[in-house]
C-alpha atoms as a PDB file:
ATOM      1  CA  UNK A   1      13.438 -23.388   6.122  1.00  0.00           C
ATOM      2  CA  UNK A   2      14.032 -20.834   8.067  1.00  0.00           C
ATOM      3  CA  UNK A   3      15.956 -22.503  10.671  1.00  0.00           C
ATOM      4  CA  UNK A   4      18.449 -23.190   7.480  1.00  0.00           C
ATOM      5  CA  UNK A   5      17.815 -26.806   7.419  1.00  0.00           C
ATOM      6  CA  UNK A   6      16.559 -29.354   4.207  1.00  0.00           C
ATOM      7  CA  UNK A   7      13.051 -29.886   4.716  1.00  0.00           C
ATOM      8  CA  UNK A   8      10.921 -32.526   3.524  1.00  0.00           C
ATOM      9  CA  UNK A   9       7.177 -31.764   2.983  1.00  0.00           C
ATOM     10  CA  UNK A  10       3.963 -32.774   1.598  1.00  0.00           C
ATOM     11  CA  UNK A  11       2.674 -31.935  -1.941  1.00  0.00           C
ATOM     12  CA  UNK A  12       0.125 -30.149   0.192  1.00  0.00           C
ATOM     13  CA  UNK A  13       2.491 -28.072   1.962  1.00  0.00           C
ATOM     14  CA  UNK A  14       4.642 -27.058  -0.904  1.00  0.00           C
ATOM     15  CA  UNK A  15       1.301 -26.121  -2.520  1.00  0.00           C
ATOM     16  CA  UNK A  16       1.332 -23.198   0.598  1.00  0.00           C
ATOM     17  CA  UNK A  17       5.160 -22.121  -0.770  1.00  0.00           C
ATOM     18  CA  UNK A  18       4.692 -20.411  -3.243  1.00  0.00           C
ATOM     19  CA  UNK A  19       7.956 -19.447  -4.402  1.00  0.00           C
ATOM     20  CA  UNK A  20       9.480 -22.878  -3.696  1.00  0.00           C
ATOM     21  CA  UNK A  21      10.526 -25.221  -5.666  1.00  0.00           C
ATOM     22  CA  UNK A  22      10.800 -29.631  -4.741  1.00  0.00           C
ATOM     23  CA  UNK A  23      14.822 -30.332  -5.238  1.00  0.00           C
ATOM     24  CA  UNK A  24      15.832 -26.715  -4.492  1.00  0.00           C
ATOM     25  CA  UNK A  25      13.850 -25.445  -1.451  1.00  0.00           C
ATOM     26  CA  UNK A  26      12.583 -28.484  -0.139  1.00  0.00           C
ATOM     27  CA  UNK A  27      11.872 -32.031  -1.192  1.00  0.00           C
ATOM     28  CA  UNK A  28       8.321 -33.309  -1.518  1.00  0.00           C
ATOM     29  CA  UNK A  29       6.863 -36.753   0.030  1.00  0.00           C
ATOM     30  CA  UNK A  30       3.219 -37.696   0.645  1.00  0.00           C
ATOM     31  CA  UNK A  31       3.862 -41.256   1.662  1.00  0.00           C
ATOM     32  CA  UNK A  32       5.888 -42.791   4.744  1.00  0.00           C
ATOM     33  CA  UNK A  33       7.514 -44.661   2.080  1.00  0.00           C
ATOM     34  CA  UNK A  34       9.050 -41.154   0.044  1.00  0.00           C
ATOM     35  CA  UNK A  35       8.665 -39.534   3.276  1.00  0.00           C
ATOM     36  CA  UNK A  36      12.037 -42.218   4.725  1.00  0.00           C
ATOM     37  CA  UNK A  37      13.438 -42.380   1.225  1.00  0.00           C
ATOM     38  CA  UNK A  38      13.490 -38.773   1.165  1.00  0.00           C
ATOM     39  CA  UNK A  39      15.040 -38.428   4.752  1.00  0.00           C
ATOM     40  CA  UNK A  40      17.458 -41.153   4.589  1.00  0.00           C
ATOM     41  CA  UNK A  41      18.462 -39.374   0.923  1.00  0.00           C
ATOM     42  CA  UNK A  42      19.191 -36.133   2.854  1.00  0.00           C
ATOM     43  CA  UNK A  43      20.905 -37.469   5.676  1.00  0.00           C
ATOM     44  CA  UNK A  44      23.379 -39.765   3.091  1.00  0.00           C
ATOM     45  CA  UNK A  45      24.333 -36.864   0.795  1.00  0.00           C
ATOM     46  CA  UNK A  46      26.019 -33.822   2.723  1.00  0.00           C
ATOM     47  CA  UNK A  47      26.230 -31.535  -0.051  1.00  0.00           C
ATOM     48  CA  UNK A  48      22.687 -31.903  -1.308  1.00  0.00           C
ATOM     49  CA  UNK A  49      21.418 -30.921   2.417  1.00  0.00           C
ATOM     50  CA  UNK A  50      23.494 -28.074   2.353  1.00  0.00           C
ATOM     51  CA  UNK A  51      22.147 -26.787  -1.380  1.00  0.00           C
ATOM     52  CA  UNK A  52      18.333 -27.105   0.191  1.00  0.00           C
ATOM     53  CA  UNK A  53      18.735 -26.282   2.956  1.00  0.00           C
ATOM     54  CA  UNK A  54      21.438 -23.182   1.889  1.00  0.00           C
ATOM     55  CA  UNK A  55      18.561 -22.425  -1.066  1.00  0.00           C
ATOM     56  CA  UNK A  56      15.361 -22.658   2.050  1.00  0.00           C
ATOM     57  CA  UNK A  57      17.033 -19.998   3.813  1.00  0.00           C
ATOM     58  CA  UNK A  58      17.772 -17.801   1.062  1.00  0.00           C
ATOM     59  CA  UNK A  59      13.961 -17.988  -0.382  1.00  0.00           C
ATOM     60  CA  UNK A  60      12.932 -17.272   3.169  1.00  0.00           C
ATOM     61  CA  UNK A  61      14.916 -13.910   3.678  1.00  0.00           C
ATOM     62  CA  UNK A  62      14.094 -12.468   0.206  1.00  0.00           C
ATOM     63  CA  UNK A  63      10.370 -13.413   0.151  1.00  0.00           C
ATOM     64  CA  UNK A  64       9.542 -13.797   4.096  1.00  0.00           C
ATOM     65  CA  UNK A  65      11.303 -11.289   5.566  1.00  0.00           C
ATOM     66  CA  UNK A  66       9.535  -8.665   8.020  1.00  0.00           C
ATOM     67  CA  UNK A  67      10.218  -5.992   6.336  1.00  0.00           C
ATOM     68  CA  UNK A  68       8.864  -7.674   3.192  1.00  0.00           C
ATOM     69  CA  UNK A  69       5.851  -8.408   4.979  1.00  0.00           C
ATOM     70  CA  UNK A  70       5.545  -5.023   6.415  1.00  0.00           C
ATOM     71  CA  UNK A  71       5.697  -3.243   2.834  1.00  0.00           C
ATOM     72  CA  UNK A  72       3.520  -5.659   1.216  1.00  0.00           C
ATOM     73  CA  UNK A  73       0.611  -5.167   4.468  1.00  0.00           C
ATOM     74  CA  UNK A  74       1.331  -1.311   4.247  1.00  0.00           C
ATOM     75  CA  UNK A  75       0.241  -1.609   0.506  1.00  0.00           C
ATOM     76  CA  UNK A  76      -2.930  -3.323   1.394  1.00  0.00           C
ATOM     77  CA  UNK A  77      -3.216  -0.859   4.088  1.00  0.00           C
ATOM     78  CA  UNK A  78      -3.199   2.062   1.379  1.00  0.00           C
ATOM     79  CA  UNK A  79      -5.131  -0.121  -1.093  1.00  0.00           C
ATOM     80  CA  UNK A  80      -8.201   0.055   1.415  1.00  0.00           C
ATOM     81  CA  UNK A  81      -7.417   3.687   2.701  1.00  0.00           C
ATOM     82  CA  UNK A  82      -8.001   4.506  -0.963  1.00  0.00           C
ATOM     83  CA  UNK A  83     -11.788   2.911  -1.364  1.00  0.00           C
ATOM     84  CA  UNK A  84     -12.500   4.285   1.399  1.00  0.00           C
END
């Protein structure tokens, strides 16, 4: 996702992302059936890879960025300062 490419994970794995959504960050497959559906799917339609993998990469700068990460462990950081 981050990489700015479509992805196509298991319902496990998009369980882990919270903030994404199957058809619009990623698509989801748990079989090797769907799993080759889903990349053959991807690799026939040009302008649906680019949406997913356009929408992955946005999703992954506003929620995964470092300095997101930093102000949300600085928080915790305070949280725990606090209780002492």
């Amino acid at each position: 996702m981050a990489c700015g490419l479509p992805m196509v994970v298991s319902s496990h794995v998009a369980t882990g992302i919270k903030e994404g959504r199957d058809n619009e960050h990623f698509l989801v497959a748990d079989s090797p059936e769907e799993i080759c559906a889903k990349v053959i799917y991807l690799l026939r339609n040009y302008k649906e890879r680019c949406r997913i993998a356009k929408n992955a990469r946005e999703l992954v700068e506003s929620k995964y960025s470092w300095d997101n990460s930093v102000s949300l462990l600085i928080d915790i950081y305070y949280e725990a300062l606090k209780k002492g």
